[in-house]
ModelCIF file with pLDDT and N, C-alpha, C, O atoms, coordinates in Angstrom:
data_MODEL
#
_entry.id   MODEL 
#
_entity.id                         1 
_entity.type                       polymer 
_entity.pdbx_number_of_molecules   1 
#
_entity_poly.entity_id                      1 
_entity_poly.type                           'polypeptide(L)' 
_entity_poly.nstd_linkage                   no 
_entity_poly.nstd_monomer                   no 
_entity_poly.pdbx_seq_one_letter_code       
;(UNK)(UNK)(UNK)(UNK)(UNK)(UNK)(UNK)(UNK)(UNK)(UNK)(UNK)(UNK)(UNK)(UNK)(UNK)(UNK)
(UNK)(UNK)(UNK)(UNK)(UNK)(UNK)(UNK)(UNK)(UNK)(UNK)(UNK)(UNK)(UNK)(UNK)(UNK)(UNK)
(UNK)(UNK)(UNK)(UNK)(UNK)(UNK)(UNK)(UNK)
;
_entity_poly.pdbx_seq_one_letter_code_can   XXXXXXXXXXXXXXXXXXXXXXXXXXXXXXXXXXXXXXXX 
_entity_poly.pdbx_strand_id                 A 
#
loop_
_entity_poly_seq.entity_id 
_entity_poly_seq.num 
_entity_poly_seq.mon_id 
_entity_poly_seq.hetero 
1 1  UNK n 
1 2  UNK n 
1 3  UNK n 
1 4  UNK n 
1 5  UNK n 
1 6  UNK n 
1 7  UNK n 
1 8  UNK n 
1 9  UNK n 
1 10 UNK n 
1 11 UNK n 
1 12 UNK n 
1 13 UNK n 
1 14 UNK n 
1 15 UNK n 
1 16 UNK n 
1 17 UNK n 
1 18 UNK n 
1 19 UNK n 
1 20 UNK n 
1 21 UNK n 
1 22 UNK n 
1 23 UNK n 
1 24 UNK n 
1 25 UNK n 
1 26 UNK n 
1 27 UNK n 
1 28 UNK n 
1 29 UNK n 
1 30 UNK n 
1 31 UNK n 
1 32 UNK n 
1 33 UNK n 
1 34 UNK n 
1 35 UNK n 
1 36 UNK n 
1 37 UNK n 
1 38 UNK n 
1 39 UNK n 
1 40 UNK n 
#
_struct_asym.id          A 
_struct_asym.entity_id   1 
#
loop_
_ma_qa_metric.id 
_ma_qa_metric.mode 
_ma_qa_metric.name 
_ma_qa_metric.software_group_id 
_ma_qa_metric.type 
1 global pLDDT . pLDDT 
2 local  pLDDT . pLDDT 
#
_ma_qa_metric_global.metric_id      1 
_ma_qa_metric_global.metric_value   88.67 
_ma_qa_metric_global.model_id       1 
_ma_qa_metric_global.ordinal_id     1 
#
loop_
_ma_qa_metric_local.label_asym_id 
_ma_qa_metric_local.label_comp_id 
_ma_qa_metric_local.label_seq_id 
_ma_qa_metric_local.metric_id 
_ma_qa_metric_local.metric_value 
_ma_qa_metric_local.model_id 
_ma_qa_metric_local.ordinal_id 
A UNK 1  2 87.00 1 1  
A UNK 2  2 84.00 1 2  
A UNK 3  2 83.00 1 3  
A UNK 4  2 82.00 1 4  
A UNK 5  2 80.00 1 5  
A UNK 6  2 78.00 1 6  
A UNK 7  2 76.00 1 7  
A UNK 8  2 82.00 1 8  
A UNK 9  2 88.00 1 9  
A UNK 10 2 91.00 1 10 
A UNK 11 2 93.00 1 11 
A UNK 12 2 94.00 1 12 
A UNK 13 2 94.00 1 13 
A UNK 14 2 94.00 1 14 
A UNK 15 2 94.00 1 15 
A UNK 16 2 94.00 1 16 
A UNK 17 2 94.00 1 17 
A UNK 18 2 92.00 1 18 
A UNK 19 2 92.00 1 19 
A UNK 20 2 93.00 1 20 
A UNK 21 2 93.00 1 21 
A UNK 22 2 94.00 1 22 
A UNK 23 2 94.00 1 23 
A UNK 24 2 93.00 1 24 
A UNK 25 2 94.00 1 25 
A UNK 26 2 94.00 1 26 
A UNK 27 2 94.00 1 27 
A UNK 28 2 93.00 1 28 
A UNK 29 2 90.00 1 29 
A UNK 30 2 87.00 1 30 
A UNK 31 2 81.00 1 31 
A UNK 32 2 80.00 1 32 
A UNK 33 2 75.00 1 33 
A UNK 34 2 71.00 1 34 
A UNK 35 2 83.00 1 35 
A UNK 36 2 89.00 1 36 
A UNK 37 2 92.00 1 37 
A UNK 38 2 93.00 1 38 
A UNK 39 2 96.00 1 39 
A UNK 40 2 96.00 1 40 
#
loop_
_atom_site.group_PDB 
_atom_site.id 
_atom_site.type_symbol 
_atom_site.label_atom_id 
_atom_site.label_alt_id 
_atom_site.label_comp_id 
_atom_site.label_asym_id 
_atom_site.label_entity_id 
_atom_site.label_seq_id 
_atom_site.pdbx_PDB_ins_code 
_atom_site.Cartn_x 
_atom_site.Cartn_y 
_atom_site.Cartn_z 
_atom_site.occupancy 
_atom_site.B_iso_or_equiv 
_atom_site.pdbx_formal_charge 
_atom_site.auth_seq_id 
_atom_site.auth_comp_id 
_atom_site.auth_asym_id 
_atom_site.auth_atom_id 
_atom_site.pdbx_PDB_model_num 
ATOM 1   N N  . UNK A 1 1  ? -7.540  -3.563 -1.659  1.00 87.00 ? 1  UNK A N  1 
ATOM 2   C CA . UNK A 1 1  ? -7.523  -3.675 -0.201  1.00 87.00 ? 1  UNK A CA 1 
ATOM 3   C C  . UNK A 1 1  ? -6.329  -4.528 0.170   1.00 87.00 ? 1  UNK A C  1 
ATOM 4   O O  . UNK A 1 1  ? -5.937  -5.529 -0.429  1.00 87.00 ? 1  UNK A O  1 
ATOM 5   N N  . UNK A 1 2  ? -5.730  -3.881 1.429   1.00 84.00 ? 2  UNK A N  1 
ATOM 6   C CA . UNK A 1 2  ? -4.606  -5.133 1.854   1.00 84.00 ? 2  UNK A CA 1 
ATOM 7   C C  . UNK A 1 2  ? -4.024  -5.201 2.719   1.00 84.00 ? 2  UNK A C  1 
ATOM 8   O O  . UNK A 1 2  ? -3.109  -4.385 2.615   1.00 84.00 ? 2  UNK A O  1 
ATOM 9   N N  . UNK A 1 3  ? -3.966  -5.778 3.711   1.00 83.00 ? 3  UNK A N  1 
ATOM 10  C CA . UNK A 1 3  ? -3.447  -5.988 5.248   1.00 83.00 ? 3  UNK A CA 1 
ATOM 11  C C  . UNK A 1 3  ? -2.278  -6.463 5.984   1.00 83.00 ? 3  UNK A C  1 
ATOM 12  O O  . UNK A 1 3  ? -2.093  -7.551 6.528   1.00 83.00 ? 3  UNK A O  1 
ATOM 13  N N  . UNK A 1 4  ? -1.527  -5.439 5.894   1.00 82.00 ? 4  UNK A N  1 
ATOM 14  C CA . UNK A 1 4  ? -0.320  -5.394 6.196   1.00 82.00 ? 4  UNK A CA 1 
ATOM 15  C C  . UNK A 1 4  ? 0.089   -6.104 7.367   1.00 82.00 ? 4  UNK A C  1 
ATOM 16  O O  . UNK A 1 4  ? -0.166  -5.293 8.257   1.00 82.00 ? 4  UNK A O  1 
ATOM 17  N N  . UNK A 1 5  ? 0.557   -7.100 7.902   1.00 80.00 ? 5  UNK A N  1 
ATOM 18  C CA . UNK A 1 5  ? 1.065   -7.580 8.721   1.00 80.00 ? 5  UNK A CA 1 
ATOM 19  C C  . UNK A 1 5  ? 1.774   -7.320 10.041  1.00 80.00 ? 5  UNK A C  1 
ATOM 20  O O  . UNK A 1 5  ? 1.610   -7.952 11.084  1.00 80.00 ? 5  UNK A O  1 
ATOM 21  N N  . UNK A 1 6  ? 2.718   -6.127 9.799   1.00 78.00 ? 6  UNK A N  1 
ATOM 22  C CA . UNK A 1 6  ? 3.035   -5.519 10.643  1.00 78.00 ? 6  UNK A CA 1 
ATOM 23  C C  . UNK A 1 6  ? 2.943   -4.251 10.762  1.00 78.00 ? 6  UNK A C  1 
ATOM 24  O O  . UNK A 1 6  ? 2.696   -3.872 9.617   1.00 78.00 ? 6  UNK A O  1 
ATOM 25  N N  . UNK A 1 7  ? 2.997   -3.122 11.605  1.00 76.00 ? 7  UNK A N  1 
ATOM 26  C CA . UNK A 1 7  ? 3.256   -1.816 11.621  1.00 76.00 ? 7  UNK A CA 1 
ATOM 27  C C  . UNK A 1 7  ? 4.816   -0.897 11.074  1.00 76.00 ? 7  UNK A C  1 
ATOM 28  O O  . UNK A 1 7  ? 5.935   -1.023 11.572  1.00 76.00 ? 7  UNK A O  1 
ATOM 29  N N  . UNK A 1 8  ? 4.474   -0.137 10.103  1.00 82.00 ? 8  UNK A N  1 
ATOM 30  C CA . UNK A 1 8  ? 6.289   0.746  9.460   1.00 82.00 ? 8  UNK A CA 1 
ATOM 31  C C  . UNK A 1 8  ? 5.424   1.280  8.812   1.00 82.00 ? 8  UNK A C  1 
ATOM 32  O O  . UNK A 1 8  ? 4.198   1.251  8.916   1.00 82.00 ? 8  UNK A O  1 
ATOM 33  N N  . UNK A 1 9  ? 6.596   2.159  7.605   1.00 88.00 ? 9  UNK A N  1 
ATOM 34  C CA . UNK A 1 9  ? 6.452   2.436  6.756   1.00 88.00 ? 9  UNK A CA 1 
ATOM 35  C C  . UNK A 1 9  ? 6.902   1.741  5.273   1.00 88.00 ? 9  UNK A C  1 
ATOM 36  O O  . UNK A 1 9  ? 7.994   1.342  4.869   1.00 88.00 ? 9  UNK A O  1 
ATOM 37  N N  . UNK A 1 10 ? 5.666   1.779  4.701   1.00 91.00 ? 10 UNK A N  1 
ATOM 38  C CA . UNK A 1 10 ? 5.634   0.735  3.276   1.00 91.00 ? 10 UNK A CA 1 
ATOM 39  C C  . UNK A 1 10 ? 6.106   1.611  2.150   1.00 91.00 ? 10 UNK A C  1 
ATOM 40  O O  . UNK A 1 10 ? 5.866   2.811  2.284   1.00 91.00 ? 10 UNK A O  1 
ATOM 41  N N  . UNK A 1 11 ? 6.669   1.263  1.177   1.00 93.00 ? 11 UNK A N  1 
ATOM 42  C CA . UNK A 1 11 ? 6.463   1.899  -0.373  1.00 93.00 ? 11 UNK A CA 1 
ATOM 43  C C  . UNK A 1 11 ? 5.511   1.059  -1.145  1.00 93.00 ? 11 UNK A C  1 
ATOM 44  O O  . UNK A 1 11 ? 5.701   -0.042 -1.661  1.00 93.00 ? 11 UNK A O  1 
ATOM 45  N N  . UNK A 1 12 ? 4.320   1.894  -1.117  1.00 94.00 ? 12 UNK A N  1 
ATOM 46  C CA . UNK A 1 12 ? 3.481   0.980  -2.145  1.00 94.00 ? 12 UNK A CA 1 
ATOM 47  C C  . UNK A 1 12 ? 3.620   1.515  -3.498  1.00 94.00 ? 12 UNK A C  1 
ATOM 48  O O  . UNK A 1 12 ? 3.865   2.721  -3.521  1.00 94.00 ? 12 UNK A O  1 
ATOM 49  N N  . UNK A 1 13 ? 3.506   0.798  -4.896  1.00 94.00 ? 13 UNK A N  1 
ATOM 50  C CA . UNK A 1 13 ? 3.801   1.061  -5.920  1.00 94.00 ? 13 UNK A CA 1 
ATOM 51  C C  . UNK A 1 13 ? 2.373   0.668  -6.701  1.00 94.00 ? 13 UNK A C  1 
ATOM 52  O O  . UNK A 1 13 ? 1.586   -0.232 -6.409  1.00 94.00 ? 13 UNK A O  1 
ATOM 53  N N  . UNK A 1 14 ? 2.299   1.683  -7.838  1.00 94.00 ? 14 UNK A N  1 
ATOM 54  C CA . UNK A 1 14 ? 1.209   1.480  -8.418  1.00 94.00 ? 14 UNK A CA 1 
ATOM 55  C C  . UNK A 1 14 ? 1.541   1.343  -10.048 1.00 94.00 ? 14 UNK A C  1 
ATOM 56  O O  . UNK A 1 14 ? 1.553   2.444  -10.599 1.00 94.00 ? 14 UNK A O  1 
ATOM 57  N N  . UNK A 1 15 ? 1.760   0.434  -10.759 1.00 94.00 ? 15 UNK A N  1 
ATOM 58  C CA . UNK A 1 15 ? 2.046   0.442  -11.988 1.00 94.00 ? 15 UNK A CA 1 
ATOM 59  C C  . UNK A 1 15 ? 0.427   -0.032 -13.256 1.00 94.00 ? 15 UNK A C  1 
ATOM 60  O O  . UNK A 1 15 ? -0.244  -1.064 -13.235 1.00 94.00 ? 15 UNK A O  1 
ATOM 61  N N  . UNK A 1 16 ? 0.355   0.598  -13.738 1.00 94.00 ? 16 UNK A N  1 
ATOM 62  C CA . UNK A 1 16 ? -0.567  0.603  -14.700 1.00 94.00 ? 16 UNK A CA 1 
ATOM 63  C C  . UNK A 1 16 ? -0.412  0.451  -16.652 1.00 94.00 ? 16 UNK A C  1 
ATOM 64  O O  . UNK A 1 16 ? 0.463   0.927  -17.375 1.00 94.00 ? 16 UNK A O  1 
ATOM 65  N N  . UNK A 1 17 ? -1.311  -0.170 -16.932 1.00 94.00 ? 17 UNK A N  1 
ATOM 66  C CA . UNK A 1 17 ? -0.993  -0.580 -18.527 1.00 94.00 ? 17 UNK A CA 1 
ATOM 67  C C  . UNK A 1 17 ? -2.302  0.025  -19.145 1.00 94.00 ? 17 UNK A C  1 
ATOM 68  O O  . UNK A 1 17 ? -3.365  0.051  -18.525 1.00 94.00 ? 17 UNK A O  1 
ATOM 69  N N  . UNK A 1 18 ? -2.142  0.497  -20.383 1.00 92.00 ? 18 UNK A N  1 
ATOM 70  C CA . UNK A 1 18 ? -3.197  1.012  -20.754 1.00 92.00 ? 18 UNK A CA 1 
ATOM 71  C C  . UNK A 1 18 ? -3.390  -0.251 -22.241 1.00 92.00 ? 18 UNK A C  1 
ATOM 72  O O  . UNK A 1 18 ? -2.633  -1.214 -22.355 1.00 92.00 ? 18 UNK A O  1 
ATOM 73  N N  . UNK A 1 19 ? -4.828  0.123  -23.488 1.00 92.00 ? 19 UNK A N  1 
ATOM 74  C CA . UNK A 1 19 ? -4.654  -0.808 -24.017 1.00 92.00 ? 19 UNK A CA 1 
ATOM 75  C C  . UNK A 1 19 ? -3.990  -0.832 -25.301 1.00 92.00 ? 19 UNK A C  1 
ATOM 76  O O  . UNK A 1 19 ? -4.372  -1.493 -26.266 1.00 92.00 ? 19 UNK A O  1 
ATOM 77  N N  . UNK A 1 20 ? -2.879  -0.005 -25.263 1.00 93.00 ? 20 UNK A N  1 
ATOM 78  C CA . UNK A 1 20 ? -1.749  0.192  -26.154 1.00 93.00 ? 20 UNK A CA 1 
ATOM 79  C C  . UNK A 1 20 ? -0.588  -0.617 -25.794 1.00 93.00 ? 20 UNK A C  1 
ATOM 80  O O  . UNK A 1 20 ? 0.290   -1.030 -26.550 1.00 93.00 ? 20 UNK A O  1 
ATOM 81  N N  . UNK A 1 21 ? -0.738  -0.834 -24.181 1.00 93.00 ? 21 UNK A N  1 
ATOM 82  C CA . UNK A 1 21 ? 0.513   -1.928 -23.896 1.00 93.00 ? 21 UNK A CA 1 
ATOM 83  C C  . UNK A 1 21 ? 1.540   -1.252 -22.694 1.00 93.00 ? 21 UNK A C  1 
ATOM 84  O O  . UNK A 1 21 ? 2.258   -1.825 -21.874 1.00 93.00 ? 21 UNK A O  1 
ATOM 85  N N  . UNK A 1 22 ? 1.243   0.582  -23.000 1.00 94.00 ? 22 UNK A N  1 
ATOM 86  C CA . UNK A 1 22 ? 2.242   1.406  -22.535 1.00 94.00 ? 22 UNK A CA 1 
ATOM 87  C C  . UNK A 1 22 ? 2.065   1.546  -21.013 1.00 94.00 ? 22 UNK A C  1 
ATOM 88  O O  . UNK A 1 22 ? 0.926   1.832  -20.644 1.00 94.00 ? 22 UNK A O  1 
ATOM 89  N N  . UNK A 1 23 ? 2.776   1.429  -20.307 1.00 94.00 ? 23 UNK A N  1 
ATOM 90  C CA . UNK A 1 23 ? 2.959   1.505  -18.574 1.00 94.00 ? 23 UNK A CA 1 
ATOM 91  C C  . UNK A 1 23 ? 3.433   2.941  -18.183 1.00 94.00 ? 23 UNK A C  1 
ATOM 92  O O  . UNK A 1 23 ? 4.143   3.791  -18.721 1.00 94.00 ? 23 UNK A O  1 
ATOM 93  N N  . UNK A 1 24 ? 2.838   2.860  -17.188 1.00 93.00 ? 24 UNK A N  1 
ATOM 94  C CA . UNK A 1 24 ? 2.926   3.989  -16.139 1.00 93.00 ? 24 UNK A CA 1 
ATOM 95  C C  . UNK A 1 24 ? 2.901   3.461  -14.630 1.00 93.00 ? 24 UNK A C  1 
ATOM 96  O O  . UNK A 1 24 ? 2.136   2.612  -14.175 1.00 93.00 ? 24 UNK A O  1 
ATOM 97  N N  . UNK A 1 25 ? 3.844   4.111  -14.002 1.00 94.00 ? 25 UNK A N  1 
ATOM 98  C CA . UNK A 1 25 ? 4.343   3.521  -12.661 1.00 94.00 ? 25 UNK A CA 1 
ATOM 99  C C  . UNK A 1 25 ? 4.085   4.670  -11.778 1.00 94.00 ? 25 UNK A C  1 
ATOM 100 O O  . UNK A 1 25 ? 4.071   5.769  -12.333 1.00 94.00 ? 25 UNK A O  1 
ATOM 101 N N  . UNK A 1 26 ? 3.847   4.619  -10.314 1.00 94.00 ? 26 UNK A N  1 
ATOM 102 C CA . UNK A 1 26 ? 4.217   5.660  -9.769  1.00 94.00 ? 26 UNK A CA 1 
ATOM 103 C C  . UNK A 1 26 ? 4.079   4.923  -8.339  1.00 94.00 ? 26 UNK A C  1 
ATOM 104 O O  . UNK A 1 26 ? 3.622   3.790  -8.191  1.00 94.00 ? 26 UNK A O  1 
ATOM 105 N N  . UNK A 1 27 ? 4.472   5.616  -7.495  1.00 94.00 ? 27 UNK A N  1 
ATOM 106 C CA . UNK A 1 27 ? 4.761   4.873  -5.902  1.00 94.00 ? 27 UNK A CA 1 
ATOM 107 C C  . UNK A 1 27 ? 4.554   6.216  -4.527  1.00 94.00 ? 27 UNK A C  1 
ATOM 108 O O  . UNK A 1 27 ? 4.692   7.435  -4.635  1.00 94.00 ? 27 UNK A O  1 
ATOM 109 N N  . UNK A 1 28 ? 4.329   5.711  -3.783  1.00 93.00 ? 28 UNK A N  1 
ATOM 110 C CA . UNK A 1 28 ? 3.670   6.485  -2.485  1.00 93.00 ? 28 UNK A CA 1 
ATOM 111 C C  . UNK A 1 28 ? 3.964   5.479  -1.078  1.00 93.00 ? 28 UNK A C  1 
ATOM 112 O O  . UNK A 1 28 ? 3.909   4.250  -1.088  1.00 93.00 ? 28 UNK A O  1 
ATOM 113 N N  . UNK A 1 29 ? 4.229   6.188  -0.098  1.00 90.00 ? 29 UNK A N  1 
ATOM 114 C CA . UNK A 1 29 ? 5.341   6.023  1.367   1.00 90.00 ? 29 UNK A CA 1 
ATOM 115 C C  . UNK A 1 29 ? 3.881   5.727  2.055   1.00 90.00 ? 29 UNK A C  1 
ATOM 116 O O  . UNK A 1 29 ? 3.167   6.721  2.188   1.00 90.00 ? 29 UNK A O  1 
ATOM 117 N N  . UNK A 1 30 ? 3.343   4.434  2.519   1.00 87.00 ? 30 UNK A N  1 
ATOM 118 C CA . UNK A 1 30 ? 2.214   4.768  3.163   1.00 87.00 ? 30 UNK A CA 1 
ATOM 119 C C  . UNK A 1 30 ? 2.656   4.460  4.838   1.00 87.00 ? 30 UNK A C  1 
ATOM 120 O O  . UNK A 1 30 ? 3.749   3.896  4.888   1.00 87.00 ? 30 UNK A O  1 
ATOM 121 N N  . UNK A 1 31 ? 2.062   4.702  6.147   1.00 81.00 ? 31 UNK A N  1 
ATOM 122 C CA . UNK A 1 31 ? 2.558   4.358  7.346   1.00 81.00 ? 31 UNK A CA 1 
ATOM 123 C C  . UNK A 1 31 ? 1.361   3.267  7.607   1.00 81.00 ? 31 UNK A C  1 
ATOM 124 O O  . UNK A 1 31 ? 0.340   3.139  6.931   1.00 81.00 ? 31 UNK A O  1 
ATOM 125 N N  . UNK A 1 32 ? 1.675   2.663  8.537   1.00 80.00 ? 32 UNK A N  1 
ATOM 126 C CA . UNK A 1 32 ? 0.808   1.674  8.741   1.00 80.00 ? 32 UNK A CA 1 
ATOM 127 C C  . UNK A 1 32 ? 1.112   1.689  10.289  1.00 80.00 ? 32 UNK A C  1 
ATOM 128 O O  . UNK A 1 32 ? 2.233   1.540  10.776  1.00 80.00 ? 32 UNK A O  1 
ATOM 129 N N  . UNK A 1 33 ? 0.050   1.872  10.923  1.00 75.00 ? 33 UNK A N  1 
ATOM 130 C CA . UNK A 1 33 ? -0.133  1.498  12.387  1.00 75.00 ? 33 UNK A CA 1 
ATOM 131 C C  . UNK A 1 33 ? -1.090  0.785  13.217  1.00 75.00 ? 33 UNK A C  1 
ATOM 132 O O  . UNK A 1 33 ? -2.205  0.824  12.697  1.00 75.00 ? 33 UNK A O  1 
ATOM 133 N N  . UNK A 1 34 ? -1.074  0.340  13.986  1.00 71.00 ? 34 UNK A N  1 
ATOM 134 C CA . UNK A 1 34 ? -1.925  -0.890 14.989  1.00 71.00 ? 34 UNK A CA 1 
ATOM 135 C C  . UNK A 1 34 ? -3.041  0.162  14.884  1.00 71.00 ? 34 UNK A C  1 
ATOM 136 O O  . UNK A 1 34 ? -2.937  1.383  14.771  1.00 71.00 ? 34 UNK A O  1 
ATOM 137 N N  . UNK A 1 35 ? -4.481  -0.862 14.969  1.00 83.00 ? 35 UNK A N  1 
ATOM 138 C CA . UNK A 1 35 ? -5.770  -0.520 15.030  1.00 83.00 ? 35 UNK A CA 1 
ATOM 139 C C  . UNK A 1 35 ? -5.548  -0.344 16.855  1.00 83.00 ? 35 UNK A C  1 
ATOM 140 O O  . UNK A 1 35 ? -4.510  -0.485 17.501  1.00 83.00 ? 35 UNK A O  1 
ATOM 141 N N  . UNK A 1 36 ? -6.895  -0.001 17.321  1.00 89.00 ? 36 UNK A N  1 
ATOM 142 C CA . UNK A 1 36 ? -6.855  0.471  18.741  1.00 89.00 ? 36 UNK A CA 1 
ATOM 143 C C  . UNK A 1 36 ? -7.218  -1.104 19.656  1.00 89.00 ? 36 UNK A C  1 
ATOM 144 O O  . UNK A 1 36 ? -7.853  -2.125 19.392  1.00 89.00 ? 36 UNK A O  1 
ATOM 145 N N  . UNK A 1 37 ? -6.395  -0.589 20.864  1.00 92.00 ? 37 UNK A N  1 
ATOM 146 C CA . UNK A 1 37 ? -6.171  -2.060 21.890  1.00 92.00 ? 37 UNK A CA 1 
ATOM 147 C C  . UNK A 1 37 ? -7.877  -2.767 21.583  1.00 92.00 ? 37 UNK A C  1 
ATOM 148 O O  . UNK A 1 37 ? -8.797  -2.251 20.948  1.00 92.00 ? 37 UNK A O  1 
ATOM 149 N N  . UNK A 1 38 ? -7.835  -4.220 22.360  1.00 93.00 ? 38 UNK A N  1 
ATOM 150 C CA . UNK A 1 38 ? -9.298  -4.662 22.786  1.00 93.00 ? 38 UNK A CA 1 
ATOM 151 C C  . UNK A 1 38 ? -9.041  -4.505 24.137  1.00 93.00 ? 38 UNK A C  1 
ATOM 152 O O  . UNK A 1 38 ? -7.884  -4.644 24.532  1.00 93.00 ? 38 UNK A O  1 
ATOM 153 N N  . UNK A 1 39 ? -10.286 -4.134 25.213  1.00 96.00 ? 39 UNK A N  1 
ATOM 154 C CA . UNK A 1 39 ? -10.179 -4.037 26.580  1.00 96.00 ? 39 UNK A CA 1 
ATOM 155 C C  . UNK A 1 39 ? -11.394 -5.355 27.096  1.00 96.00 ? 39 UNK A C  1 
ATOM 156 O O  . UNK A 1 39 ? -12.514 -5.577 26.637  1.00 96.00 ? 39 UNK A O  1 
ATOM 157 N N  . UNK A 1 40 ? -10.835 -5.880 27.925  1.00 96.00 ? 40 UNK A N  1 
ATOM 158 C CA . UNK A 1 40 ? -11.896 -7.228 28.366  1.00 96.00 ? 40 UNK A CA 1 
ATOM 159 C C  . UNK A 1 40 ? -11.299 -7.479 29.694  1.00 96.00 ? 40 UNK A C  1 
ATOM 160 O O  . UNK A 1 40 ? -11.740 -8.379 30.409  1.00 96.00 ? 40 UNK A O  1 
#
């Protein structure tokens, strides 16, 4: 989980180890936009 601060577009990256040691990487463009106004 994780809460991006501002609104864009992120590259989030996902790198992984297995228990041989050996890595695997891979990455994905996520958008991030404002939740909806509060009205009061």
């Amino acid at each position: 989980d994780h809460t991006f601060a501002s609104t864009g577009v992120y590259t989030v990256q996902l790198t992984v180890t297995d228990e041989t040691g050996l890595i695997g990487s891979t990455s994905q463009a996520v958008t991030v936009t404002a939740g909806n106004p509060v009205a009061d």
